[in-house]
PDB file of N, CA and C in Angstrom:
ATOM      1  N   UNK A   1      -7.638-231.252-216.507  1.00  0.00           N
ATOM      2  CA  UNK A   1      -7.332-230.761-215.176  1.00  0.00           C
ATOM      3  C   UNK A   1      -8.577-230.399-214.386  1.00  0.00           C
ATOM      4  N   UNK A   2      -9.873-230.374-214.857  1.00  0.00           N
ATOM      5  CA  UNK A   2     -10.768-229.832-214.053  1.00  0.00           C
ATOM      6  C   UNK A   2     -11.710-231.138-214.002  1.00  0.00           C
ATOM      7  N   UNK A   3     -11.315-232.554-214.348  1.00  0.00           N
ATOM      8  CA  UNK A   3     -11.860-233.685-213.865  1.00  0.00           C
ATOM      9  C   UNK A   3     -11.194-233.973-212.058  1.00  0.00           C
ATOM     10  N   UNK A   4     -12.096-234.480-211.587  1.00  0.00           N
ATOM     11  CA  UNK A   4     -11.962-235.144-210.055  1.00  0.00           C
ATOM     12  C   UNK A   4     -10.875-236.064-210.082  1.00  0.00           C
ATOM     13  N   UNK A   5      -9.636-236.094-209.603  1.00  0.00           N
ATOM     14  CA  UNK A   5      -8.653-237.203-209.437  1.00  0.00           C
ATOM     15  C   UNK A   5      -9.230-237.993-208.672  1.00  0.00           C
ATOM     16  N   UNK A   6     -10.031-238.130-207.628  1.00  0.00           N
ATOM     17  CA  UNK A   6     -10.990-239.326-206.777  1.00  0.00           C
ATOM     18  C   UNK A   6     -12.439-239.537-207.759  1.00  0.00           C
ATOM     19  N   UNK A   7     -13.073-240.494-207.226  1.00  0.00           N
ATOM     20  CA  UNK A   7     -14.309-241.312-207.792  1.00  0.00           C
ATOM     21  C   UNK A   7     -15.082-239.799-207.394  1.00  0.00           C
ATOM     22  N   UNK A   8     -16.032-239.856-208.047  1.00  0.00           N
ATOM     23  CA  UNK A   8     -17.239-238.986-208.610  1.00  0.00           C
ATOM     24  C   UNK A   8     -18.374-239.360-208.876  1.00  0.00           C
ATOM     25  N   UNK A   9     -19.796-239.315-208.099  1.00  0.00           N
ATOM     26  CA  UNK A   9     -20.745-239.501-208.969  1.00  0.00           C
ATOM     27  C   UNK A   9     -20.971-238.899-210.219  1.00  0.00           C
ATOM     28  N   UNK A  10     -21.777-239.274-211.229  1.00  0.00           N
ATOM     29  CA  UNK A  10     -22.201-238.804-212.385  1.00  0.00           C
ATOM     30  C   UNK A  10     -23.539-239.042-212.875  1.00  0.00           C
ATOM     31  N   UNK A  11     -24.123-238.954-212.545  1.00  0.00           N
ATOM     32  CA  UNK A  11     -26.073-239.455-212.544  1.00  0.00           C
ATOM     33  C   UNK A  11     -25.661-240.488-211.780  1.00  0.00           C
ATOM     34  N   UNK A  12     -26.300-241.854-212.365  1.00  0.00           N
ATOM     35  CA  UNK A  12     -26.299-242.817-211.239  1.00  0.00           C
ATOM     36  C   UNK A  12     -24.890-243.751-211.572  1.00  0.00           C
ATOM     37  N   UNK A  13     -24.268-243.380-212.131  1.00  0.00           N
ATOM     38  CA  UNK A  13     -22.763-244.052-211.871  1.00  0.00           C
ATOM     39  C   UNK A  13     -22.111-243.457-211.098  1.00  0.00           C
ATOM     40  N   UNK A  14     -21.214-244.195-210.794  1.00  0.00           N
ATOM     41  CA  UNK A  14     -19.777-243.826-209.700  1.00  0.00           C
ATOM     42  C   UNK A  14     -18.284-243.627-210.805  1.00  0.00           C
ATOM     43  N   UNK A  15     -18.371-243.000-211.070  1.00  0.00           N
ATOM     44  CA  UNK A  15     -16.880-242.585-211.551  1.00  0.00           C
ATOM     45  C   UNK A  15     -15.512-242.991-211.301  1.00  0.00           C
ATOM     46  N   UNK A  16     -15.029-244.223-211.264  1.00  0.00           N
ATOM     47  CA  UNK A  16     -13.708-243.881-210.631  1.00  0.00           C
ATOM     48  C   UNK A  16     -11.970-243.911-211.738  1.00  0.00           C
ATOM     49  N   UNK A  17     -11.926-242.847-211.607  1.00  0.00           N
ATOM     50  CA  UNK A  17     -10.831-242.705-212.731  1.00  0.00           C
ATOM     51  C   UNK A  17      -9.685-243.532-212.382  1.00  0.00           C
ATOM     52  N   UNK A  18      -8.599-243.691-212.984  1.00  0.00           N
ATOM     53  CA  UNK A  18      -7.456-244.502-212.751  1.00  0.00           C
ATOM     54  C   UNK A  18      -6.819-242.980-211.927  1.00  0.00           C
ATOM     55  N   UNK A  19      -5.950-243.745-211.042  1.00  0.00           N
ATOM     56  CA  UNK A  19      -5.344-242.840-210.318  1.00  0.00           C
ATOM     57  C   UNK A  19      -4.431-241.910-210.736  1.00  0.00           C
ATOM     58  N   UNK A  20      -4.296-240.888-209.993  1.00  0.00           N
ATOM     59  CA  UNK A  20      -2.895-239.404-210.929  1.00  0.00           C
ATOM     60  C   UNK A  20      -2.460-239.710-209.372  1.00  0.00           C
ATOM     61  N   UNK A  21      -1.106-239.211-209.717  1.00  0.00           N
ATOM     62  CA  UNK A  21      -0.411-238.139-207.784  1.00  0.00           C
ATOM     63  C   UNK A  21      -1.241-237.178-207.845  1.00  0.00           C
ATOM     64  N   UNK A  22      -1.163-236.419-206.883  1.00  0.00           N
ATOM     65  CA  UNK A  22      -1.509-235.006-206.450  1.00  0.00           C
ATOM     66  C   UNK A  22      -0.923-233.977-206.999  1.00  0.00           C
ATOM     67  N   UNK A  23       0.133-234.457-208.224  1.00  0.00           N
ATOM     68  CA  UNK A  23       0.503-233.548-209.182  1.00  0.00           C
ATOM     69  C   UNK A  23       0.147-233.576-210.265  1.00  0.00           C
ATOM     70  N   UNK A  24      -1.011-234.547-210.626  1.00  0.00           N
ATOM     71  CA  UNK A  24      -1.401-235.125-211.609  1.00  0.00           C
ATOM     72  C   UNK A  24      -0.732-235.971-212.400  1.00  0.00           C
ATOM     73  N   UNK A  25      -0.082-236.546-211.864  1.00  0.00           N
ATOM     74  CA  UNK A  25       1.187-237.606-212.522  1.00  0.00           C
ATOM     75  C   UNK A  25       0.410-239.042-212.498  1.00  0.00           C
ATOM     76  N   UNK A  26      -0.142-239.201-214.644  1.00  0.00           N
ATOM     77  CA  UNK A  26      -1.253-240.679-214.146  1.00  0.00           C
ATOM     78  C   UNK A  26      -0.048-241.814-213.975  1.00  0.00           C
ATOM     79  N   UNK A  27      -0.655-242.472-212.807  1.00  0.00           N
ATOM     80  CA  UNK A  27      -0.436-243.526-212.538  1.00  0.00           C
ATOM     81  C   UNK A  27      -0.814-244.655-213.310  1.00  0.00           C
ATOM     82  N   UNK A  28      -0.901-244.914-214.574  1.00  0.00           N
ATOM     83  CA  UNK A  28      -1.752-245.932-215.339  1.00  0.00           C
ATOM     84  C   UNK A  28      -0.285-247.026-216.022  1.00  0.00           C
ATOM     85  N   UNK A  29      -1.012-247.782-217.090  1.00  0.00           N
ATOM     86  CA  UNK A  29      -0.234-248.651-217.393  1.00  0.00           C
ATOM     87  C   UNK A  29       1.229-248.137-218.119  1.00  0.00           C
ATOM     88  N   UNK A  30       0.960-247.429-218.896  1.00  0.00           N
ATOM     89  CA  UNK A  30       2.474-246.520-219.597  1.00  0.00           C
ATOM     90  C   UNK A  30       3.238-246.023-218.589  1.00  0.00           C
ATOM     91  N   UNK A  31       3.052-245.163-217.550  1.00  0.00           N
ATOM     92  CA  UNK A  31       3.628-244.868-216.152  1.00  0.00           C
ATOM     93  C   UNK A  31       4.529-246.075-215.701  1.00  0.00           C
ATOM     94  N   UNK A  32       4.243-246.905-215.598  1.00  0.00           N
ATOM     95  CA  UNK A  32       4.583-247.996-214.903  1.00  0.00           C
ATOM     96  C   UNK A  32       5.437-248.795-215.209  1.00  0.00           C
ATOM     97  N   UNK A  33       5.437-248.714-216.930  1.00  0.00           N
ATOM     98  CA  UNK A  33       6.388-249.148-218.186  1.00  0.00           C
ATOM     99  C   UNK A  33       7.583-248.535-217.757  1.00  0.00           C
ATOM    100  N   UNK A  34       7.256-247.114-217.987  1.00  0.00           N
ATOM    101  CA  UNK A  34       8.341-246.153-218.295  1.00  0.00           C
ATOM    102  C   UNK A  34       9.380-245.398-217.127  1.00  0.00           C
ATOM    103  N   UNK A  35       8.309-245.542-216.090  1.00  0.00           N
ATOM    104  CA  UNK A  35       9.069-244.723-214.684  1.00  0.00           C
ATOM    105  C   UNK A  35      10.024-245.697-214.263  1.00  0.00           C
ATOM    106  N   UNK A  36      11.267-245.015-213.522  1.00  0.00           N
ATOM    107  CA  UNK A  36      11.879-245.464-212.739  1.00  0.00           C
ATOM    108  C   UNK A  36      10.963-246.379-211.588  1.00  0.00           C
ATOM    109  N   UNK A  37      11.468-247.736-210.887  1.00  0.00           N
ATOM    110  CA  UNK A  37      10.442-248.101-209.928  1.00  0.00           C
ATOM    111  C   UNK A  37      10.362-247.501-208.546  1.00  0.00           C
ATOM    112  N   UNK A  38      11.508-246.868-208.486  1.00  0.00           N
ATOM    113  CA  UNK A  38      11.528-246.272-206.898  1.00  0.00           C
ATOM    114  C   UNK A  38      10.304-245.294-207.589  1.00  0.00           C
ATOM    115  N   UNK A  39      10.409-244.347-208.443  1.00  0.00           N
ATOM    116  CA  UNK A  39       9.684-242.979-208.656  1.00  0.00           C
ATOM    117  C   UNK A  39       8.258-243.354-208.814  1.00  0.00           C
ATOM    118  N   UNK A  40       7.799-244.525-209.378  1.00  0.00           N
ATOM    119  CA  UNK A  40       6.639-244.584-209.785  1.00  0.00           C
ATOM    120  C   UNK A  40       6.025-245.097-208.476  1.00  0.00           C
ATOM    121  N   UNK A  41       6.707-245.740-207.440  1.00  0.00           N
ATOM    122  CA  UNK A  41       6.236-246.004-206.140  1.00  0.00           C
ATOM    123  C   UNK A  41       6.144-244.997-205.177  1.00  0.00           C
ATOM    124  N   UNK A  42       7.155-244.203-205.314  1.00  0.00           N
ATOM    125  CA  UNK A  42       7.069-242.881-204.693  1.00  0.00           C
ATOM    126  C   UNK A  42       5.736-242.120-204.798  1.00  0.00           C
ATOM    127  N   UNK A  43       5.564-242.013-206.485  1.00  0.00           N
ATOM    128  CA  UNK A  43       4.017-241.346-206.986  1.00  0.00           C
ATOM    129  C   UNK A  43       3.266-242.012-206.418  1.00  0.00           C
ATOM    130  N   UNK A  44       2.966-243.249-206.521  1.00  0.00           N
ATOM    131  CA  UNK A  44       1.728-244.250-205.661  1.00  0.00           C
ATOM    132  C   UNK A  44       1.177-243.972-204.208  1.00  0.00           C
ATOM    133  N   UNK A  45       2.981-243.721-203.738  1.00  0.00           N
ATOM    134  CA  UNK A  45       2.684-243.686-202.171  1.00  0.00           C
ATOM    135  C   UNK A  45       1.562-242.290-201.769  1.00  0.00           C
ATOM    136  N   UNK A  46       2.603-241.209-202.829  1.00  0.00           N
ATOM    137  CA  UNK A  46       1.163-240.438-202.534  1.00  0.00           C
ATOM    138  C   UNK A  46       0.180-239.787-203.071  1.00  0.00           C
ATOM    139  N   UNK A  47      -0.185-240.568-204.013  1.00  0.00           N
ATOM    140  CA  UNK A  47      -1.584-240.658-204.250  1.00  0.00           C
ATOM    141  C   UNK A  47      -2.336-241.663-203.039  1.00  0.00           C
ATOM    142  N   UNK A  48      -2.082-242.541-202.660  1.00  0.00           N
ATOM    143  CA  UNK A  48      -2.520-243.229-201.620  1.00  0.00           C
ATOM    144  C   UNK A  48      -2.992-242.338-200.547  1.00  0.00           C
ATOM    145  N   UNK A  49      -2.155-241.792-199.767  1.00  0.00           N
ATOM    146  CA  UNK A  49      -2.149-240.906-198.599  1.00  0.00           C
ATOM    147  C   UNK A  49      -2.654-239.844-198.894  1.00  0.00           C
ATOM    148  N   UNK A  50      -2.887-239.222-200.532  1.00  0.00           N
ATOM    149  CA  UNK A  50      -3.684-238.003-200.740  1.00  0.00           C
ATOM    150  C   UNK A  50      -5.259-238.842-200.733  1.00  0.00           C
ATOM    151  N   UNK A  51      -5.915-239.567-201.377  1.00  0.00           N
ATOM    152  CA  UNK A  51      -6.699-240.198-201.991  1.00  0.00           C
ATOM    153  C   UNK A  51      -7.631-241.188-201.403  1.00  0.00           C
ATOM    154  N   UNK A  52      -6.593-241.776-200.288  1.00  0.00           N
ATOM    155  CA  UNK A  52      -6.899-243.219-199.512  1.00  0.00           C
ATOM    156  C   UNK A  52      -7.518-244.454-200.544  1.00  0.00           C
ATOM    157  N   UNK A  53      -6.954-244.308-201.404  1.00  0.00           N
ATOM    158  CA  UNK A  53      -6.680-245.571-202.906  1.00  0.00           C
ATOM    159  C   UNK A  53      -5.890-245.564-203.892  1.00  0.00           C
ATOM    160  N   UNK A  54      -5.566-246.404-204.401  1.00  0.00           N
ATOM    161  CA  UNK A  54      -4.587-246.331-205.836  1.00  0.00           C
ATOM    162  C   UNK A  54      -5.959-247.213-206.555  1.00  0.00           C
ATOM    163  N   UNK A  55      -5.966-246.680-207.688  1.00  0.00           N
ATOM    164  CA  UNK A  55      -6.954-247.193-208.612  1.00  0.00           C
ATOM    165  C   UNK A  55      -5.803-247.480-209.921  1.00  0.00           C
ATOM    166  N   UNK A  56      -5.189-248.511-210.371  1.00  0.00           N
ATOM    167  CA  UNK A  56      -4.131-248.506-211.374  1.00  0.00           C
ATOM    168  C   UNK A  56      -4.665-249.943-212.312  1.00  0.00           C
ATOM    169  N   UNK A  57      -4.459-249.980-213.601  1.00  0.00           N
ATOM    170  CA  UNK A  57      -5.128-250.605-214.609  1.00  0.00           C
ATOM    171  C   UNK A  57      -4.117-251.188-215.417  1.00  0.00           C
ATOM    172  N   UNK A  58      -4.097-252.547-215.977  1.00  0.00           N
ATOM    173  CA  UNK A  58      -3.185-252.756-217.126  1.00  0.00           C
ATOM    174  C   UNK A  58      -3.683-254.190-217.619  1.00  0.00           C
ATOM    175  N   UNK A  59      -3.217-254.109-219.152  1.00  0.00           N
ATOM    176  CA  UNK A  59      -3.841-254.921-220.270  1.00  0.00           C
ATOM    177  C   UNK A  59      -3.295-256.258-219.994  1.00  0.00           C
ATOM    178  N   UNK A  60      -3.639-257.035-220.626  1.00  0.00           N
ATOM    179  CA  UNK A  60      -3.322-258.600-220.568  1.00  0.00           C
ATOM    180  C   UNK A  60      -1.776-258.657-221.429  1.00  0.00           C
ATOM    181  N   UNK A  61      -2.270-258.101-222.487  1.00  0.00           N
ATOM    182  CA  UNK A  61      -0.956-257.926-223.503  1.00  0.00           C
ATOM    183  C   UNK A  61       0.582-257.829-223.196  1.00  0.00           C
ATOM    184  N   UNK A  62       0.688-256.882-221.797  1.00  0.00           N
ATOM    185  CA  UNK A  62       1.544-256.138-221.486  1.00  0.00           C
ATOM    186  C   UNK A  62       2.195-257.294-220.907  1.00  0.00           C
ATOM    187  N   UNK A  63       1.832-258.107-220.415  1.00  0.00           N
ATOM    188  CA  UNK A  63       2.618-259.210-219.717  1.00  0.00           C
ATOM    189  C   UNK A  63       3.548-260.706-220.649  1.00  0.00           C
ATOM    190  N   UNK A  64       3.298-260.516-222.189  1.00  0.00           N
ATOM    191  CA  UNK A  64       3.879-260.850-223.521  1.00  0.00           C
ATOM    192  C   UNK A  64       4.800-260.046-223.603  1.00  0.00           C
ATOM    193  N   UNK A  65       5.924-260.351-224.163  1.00  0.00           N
ATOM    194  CA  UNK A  65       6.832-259.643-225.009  1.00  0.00           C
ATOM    195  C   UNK A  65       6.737-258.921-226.617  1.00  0.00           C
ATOM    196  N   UNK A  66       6.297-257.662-226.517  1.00  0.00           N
ATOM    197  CA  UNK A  66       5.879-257.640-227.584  1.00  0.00           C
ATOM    198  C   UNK A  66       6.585-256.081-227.801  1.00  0.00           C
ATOM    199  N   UNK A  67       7.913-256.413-227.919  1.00  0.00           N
ATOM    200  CA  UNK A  67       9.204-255.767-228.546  1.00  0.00           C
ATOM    201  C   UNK A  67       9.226-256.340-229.657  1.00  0.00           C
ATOM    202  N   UNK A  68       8.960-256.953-230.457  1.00  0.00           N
ATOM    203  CA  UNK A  68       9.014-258.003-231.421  1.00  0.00           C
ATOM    204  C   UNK A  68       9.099-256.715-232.536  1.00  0.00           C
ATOM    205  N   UNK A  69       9.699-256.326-233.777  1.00  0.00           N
ATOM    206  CA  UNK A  69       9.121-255.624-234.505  1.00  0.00           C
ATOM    207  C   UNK A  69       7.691-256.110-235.740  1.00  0.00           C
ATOM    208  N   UNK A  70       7.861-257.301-235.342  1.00  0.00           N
ATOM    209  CA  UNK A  70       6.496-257.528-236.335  1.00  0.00           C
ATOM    210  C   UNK A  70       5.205-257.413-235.723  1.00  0.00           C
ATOM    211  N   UNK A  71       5.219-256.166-234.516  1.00  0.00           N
ATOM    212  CA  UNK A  71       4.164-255.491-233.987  1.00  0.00           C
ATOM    213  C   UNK A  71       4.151-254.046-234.075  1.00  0.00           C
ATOM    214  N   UNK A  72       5.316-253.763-234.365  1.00  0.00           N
ATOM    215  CA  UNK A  72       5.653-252.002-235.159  1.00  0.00           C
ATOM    216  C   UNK A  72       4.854-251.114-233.755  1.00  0.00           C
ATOM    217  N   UNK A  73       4.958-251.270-232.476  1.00  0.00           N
ATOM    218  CA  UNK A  73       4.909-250.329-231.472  1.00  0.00           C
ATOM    219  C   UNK A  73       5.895-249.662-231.636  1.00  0.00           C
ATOM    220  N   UNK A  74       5.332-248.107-230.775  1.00  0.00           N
ATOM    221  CA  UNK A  74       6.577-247.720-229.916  1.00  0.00           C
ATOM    222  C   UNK A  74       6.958-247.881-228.920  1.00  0.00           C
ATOM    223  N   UNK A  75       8.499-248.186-228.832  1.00  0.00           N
ATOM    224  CA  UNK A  75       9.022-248.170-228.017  1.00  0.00           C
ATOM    225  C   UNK A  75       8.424-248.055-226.441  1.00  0.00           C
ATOM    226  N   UNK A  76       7.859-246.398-226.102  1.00  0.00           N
ATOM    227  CA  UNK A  76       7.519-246.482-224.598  1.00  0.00           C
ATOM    228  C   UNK A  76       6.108-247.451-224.306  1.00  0.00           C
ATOM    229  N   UNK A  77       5.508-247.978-225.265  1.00  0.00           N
ATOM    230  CA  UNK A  77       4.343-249.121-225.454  1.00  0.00           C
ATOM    231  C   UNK A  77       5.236-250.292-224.821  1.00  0.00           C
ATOM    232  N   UNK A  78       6.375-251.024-225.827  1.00  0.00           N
ATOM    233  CA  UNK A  78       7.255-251.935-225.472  1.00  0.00           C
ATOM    234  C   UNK A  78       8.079-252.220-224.184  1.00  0.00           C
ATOM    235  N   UNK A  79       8.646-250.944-223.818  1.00  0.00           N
ATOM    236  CA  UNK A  79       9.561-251.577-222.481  1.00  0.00           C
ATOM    237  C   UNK A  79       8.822-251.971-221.698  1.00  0.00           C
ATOM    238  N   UNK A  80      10.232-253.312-221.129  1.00  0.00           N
ATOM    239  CA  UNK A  80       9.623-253.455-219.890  1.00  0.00           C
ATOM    240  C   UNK A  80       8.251-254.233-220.025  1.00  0.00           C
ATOM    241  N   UNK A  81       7.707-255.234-221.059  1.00  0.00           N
ATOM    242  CA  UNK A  81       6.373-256.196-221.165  1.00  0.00           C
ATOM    243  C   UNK A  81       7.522-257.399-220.946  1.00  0.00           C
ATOM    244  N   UNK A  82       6.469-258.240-220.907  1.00  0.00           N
ATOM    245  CA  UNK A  82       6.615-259.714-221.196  1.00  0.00           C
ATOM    246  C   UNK A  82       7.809-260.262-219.590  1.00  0.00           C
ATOM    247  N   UNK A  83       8.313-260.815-219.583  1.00  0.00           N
ATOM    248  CA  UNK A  83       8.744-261.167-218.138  1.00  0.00           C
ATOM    249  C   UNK A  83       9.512-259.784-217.230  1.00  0.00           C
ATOM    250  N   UNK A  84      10.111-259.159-218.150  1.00  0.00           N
ATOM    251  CA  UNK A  84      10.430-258.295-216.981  1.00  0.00           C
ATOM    252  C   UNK A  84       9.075-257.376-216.872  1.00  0.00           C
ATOM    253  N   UNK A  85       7.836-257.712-217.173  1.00  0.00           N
ATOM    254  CA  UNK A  85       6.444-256.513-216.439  1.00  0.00           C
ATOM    255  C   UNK A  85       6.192-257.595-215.774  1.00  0.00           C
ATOM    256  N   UNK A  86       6.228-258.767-215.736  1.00  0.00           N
ATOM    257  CA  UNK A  86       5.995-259.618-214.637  1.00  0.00           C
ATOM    258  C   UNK A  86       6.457-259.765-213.084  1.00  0.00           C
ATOM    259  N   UNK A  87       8.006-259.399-213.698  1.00  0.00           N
ATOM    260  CA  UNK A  87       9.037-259.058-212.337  1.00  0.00           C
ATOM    261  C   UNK A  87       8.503-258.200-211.738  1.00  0.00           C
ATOM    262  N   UNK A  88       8.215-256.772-212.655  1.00  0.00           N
ATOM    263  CA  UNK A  88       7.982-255.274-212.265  1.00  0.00           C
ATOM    264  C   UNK A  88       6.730-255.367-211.362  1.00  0.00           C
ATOM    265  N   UNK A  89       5.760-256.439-211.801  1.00  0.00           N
ATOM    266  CA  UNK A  89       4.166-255.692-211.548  1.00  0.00           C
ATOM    267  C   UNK A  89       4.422-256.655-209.844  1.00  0.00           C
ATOM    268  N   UNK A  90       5.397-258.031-209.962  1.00  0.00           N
ATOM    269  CA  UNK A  90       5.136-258.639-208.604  1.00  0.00           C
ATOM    270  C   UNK A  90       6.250-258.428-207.882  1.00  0.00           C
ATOM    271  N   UNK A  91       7.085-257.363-208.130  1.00  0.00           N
ATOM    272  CA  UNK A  91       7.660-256.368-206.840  1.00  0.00           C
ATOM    273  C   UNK A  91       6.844-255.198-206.411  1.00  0.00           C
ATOM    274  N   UNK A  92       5.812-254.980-207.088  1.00  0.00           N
ATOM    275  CA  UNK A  92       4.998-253.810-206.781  1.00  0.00           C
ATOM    276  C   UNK A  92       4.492-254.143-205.742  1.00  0.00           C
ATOM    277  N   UNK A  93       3.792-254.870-206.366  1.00  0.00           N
ATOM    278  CA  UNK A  93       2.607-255.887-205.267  1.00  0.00           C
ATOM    279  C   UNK A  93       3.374-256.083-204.076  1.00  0.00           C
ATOM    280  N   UNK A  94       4.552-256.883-203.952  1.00  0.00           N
ATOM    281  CA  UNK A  94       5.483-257.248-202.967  1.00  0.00           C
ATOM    282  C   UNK A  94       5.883-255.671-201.812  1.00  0.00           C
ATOM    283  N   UNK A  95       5.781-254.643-202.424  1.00  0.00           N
ATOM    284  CA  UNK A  95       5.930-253.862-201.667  1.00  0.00           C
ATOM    285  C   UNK A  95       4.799-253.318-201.329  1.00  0.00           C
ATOM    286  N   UNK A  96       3.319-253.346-201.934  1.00  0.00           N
ATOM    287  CA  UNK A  96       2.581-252.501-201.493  1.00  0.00           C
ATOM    288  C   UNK A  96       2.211-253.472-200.295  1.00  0.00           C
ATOM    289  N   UNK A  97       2.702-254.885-200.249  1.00  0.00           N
ATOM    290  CA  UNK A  97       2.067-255.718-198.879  1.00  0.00           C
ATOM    291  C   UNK A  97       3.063-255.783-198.095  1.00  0.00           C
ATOM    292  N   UNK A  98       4.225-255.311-198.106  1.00  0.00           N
ATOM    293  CA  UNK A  98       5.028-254.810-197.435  1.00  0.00           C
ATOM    294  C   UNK A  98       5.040-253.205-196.636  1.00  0.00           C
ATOM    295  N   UNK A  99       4.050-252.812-197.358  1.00  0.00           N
ATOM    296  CA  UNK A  99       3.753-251.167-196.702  1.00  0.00           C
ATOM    297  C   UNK A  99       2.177-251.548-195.925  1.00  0.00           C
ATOM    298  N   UNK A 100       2.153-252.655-195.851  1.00  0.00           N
ATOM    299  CA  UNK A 100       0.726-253.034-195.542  1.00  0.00           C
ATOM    300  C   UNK A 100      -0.836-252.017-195.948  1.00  0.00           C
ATOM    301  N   UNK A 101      -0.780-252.347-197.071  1.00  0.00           N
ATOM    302  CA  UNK A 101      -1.867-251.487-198.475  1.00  0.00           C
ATOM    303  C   UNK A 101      -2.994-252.890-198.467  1.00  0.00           C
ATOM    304  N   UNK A 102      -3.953-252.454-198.544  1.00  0.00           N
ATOM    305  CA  UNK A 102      -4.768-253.620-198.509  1.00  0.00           C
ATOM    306  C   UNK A 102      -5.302-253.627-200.064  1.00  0.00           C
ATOM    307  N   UNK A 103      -5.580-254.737-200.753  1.00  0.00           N
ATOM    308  CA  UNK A 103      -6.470-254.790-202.050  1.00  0.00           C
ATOM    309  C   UNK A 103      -7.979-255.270-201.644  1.00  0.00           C
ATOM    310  N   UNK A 104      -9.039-254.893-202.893  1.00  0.00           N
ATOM    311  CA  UNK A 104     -10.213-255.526-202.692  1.00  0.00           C
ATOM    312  C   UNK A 104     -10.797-255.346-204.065  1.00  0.00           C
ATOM    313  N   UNK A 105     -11.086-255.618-204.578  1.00  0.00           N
ATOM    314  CA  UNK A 105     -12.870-255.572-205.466  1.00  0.00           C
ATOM    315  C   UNK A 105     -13.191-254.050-205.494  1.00  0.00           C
ATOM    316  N   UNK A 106     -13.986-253.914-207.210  1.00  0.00           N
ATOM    317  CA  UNK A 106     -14.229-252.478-206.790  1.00  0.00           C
ATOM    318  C   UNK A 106     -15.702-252.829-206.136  1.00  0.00           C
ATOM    319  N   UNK A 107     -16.185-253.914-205.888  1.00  0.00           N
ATOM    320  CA  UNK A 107     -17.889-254.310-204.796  1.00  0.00           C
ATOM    321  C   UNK A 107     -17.340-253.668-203.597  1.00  0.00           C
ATOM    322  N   UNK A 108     -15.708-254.399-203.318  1.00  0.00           N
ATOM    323  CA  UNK A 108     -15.340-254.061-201.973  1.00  0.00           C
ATOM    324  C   UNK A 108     -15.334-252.399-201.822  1.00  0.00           C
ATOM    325  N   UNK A 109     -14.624-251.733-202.858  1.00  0.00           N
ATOM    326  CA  UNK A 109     -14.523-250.005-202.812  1.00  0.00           C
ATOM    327  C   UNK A 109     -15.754-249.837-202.671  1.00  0.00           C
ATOM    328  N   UNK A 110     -17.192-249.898-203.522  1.00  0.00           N
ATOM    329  CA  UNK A 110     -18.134-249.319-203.464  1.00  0.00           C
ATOM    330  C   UNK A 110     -18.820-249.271-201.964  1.00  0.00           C
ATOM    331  N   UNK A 111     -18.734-250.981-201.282  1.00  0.00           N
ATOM    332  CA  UNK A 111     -19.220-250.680-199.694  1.00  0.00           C
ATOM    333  C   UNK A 111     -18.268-249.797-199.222  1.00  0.00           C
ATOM    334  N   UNK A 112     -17.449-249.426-199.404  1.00  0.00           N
ATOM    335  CA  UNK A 112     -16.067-248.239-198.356  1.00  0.00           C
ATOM    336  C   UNK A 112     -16.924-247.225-198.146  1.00  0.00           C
ATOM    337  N   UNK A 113     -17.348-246.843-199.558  1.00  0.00           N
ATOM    338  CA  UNK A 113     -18.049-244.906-199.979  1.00  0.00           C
ATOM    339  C   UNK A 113     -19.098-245.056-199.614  1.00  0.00           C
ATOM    340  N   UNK A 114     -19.900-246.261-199.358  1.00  0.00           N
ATOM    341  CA  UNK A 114     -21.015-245.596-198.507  1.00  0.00           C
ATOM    342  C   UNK A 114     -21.524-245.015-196.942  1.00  0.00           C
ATOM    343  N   UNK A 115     -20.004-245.878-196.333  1.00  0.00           N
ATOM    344  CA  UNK A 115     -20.028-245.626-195.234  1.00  0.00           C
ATOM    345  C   UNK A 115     -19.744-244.018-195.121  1.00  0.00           C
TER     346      UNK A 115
END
């Protein structure tokens, strides 16, 4: 709780953590699995409007089906991979360009912060 929810210098790096809400609710790849999609968009929206970015991260893996038990996860690891995180991740997208959210590069973020 006493890390920066926005990017941070740190000597000569830039810090930028994966995004929380403003309640600290992370927004990362398990979030995204597990939340309802209205709720986890809800969280996005405002971290956005707190933040002026969503910084959100997820593995290659996750887009396989790998409910399989001859991978012995749990469960909240499993839901929701393999085509339906495909559905999930390109209705996200579909709405964040529907809320007109722009994407870029973190090259592109880094020119933002210097201005």
């Amino acid at each position: 709780l006493n890390v920066s929810r926005r990017y941070f210098p740190q000597g000569n790096v830039l810090q930028i953590p994966a995004s929380v809400s403003p309640w600290r609710v992370p927004l990362f790849w398990l979030s995204f699995h597990n939340f309802p999609v209205n709720i986890y968009r809800y969280l996005a929206k405002r971290a956005i409007k707190k933040d002026g970015y969503l910084n959100i991260y997820f593995h290659p893996w996750e887009f396989m089906d790998i409910t399989k038990k001859a991978y012995a996860l749990p469960s909240y690891t499993s839901v929701n991979t393999g085509d339906k995180m495909v559905q999930r991740f390109d209705e996200f997208v579909q709405w964040l360009k529907q809320n007109q959210y722009t994407f870029g590069t973190f090259k592109d973020f880094l020119e933002t912060t210097k201005k």
